[in-house]
Protein backbone atom coordinates (compact mmCIF):
# COMPACT_ATOMS: atom_id res chain seq x y z
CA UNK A 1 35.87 -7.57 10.87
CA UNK A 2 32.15 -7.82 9.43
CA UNK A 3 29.63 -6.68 10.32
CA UNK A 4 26.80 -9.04 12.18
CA UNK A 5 23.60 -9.39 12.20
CA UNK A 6 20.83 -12.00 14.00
CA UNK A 7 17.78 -13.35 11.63
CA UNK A 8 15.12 -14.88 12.89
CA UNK A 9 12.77 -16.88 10.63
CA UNK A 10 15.25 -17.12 7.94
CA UNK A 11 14.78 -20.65 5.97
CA UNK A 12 12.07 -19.07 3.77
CA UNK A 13 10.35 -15.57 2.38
CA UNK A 14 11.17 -12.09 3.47
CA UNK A 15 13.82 -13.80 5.92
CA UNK A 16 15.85 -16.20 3.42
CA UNK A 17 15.61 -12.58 1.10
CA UNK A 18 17.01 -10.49 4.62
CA UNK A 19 20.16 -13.36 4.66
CA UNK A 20 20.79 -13.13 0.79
CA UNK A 21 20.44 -8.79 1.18
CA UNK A 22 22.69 -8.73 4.13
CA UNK A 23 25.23 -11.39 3.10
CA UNK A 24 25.67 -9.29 -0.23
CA UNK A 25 26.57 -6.64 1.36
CA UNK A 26 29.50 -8.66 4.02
CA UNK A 27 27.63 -9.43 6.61
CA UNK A 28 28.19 -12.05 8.73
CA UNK A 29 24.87 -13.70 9.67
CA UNK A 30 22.99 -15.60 12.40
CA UNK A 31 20.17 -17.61 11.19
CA UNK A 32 17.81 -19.38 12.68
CA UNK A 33 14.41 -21.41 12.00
CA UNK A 34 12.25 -23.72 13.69
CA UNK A 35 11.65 -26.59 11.51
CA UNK A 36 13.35 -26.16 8.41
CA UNK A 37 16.88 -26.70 9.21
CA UNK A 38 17.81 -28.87 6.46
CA UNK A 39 16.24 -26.18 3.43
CA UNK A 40 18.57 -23.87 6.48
CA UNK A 41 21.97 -25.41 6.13
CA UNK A 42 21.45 -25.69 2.26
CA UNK A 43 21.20 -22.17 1.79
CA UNK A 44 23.67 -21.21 4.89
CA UNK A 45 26.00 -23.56 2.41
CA UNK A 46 25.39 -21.68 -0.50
CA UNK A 47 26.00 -17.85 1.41
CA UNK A 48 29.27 -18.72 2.48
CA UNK A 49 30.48 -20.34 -0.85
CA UNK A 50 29.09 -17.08 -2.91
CA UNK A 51 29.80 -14.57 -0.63
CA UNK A 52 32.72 -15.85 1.45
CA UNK A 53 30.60 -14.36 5.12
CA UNK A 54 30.50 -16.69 7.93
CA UNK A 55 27.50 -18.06 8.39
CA UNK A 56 26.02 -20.23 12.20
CA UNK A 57 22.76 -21.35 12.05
CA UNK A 58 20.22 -22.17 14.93
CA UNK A 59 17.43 -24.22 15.37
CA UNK A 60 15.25 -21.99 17.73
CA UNK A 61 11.96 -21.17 18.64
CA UNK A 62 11.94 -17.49 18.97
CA UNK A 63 8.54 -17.91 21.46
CA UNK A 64 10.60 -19.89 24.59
CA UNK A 65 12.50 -17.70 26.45
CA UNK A 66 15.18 -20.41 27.00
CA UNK A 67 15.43 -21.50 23.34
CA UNK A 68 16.21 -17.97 23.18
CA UNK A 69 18.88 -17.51 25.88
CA UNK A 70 20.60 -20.68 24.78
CA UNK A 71 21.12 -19.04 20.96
CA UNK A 72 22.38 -16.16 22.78
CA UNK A 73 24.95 -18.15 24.24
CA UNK A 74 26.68 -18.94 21.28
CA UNK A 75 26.69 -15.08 19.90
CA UNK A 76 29.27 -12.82 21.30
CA UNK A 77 28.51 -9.55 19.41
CA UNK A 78 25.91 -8.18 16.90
CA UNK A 79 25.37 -5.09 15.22
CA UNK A 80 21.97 -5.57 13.48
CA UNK A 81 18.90 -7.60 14.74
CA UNK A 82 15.81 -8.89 12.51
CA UNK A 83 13.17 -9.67 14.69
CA UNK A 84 11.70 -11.52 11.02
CA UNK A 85 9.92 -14.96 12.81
CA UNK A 86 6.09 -15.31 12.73
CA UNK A 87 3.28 -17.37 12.25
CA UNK A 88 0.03 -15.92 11.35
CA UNK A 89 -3.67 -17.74 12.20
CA UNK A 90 -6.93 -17.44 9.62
CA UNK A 91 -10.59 -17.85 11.61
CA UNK A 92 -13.03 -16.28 14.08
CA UNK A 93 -11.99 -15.35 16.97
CA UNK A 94 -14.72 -17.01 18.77
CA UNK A 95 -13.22 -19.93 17.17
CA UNK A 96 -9.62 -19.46 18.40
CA UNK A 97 -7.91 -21.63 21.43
CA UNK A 98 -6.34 -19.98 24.26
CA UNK A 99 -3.04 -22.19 22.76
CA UNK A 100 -3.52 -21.29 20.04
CA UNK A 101 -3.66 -17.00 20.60
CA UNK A 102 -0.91 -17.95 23.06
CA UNK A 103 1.17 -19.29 19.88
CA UNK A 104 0.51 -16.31 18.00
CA UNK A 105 1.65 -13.68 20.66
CA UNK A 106 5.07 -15.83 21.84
CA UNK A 107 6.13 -16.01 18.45
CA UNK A 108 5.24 -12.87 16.91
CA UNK A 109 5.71 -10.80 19.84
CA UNK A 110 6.78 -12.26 23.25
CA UNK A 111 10.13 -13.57 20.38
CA UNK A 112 10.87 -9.84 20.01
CA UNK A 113 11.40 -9.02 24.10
CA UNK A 114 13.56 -12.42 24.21
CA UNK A 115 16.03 -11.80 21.88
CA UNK A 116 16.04 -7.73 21.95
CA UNK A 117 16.64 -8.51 25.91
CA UNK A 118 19.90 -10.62 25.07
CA UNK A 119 21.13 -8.13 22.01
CA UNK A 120 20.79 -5.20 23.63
CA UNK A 121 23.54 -5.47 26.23
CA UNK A 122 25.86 -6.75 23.35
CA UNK A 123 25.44 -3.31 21.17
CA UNK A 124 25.19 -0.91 24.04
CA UNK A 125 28.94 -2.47 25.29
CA UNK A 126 29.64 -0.55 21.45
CA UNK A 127 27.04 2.39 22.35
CA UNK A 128 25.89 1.43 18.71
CA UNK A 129 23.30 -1.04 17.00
CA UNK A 130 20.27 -1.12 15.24
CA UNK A 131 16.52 -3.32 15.91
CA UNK A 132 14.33 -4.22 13.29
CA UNK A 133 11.00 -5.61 13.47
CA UNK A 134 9.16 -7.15 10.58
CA UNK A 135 5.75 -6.08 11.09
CA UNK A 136 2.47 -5.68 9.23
CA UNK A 137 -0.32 -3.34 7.88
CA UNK A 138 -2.46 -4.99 10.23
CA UNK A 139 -0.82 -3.90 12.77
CA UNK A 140 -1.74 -0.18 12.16
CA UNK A 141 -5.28 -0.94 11.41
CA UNK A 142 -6.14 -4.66 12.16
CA UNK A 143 -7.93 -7.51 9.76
CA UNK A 144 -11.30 -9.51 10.24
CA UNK A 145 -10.63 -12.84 11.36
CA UNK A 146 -6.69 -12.19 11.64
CA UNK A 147 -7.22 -10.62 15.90
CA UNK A 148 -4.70 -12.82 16.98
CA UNK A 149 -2.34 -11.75 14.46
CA UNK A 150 -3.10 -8.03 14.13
CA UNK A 151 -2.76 -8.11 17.96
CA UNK A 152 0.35 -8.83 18.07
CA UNK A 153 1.75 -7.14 15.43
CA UNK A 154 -0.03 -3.80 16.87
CA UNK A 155 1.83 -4.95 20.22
CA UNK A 156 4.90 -4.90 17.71
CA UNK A 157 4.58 -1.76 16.68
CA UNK A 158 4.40 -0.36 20.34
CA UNK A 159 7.32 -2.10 21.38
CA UNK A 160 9.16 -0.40 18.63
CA UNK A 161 8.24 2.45 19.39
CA UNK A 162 8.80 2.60 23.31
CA UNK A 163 12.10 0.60 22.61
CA UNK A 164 13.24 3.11 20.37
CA UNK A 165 12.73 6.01 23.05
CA UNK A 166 14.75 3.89 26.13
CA UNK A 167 17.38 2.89 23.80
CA UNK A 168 18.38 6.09 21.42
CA UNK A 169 20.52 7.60 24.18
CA UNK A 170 22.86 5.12 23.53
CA UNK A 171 23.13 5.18 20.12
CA UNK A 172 20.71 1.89 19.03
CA UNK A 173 18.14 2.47 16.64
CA UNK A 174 14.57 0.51 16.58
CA UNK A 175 12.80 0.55 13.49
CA UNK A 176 9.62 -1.69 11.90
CA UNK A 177 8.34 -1.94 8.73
CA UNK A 178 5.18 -2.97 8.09
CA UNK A 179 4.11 -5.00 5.58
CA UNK A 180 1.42 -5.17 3.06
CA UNK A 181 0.47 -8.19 0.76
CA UNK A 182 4.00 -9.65 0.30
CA UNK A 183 4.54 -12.44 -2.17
CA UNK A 184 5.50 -15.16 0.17
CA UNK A 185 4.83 -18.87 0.93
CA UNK A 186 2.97 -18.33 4.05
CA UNK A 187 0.30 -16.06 2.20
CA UNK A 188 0.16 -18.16 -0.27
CA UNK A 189 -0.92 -21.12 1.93
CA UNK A 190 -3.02 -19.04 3.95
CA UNK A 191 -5.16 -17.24 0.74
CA UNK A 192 -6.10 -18.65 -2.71
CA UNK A 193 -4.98 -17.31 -6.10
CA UNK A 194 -7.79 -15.19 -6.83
CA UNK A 195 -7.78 -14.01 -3.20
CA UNK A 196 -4.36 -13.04 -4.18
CA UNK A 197 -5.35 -11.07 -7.24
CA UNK A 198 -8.43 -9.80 -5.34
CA UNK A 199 -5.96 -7.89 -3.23
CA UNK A 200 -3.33 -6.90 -6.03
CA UNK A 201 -6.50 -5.43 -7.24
CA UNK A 202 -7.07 -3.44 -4.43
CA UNK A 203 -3.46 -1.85 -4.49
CA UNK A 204 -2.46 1.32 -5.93
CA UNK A 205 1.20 -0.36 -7.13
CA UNK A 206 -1.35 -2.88 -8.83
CA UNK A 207 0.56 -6.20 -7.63
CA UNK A 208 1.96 -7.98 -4.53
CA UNK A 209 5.21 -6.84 -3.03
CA UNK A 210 8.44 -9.20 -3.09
CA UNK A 211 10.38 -10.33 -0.43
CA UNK A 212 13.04 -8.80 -1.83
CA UNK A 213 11.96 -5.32 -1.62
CA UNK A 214 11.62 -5.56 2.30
CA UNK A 215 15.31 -6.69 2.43
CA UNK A 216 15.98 -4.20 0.29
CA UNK A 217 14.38 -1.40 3.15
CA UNK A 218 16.08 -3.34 5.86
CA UNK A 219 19.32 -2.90 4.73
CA UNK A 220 19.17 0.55 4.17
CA UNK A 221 17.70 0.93 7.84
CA UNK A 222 20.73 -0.56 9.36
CA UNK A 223 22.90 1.76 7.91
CA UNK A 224 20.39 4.65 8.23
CA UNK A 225 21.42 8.14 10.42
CA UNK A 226 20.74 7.19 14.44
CA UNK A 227 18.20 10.08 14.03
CA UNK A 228 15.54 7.40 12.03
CA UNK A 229 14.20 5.87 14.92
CA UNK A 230 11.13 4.97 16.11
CA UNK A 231 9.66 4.64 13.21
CA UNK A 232 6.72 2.41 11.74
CA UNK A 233 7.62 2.14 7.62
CA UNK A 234 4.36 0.98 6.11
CA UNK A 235 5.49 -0.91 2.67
CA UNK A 236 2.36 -1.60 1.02
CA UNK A 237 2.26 -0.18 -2.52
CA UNK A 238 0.04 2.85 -1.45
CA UNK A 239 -2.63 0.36 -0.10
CA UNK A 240 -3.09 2.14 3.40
């Protein structure tokens, strides 16, 4: 049988790269999104007619806690989780809405407690498993008018590593990476073009990463020795 493996945010960017990575190499995939499921089952389509894995989509938001336990419902064993979904939010914070720093922290945190909390009992019936949480440089050292975000993916971070501590008895590793400037369509809609070559500027590998190259890691954590865990992999191009 495959191999399985849960995808959160998965209809675009580093996620829709983590499906096409993971489907190469046989897995079987859960996807899910929160608004794009048509773009979703298009590409779900396409994975299953190129690389004959089976392929279920959802369309959940990661944040809700039921939204969460329903998906759950329908999964019956896993090996690898992406914890990929988040939103990020661009002002002062003086500026912010308690909805809308309540937003941020569901989805790019609270998300990662729902669904570890329902995939964790599936991979320790195996004694075997592996977390991953797509996380951020500004989560090591935070970003002017990103609190919000850098909040939660510090909070990320911390959860990775505690996670990692409770759960390597058993066999189940919990790794993040965090990620620099990575050429996607939320950064892109968030920052202008010369914003975006103002930071290539700034980094060492002289350009923005690809989604591709973060799929790329992930897939060679999941297969990675049990003793890798706990660990925060900054992928940034030498920028911090």
């Amino acid at each position: 049988m495959n191999k399985k493996v849960l995808i959160t945010g998965a209809s675009r960017g580093i996620g829709k790269a983590l499906a096409l990575e993971f489907a190469k190499a046989g897995y079987d995939l859960y996807l899910t999104c929160l608004h794009s499921m048509d773009i979703l089952a298009e590409f779900s389509d396409k994975l299953k007619n190129d690389y004959g894995v089976a392929v279920k989509i959802f369309q959940t938001d990661c944040g809700d806690y039921e939204n969460v336990t329903k998906m759950f419902s329908e999964i019956e064993d896993l090996n690898v989780l992406i914890n990929n979904a988040g939103i990020a939010h661009f002002g002062l914070l003086t500026d912010m809405t308690p909805e809308e720093w309540n937003r941020i922290i569901s989805t790019n945190l609270s998300s990662a407690f729902f669904t570890s909390k329902h995939a964790v009992p599936l991979m320790l019936r195996k004694k075997a498993g592996c977390i991953i949480n797509i996380s951020s440089v500004w989560g090591n050292v935070g970003a002017s008018m990103e609190v919000a975000y850098s909040a939660s993916k510090g909070g990320l971070n911390s959860f990775t590593k505690a996670l990692a501590k409770e759960l390597a008895p058993s066999g189940i590793t919990v790794n993040a990476i965090a990620c620099g400037v990575i050429d996607t369509d939320m950064n892109r809609k968030n920052l202008s073009e010369e914003d975006l070559e103002a930071l290539a500027a700034e980094i060492p590998a002289d350009r923005l990463g690809t989604p591709e190259e973060v799929a790329r890691l992930a897939l060679q954590l999941a297969s990675a020795p049990t003793y890798m865990t706990g660990q925060i992999i900054t992928m940034d191009g030498g920028w911090y």
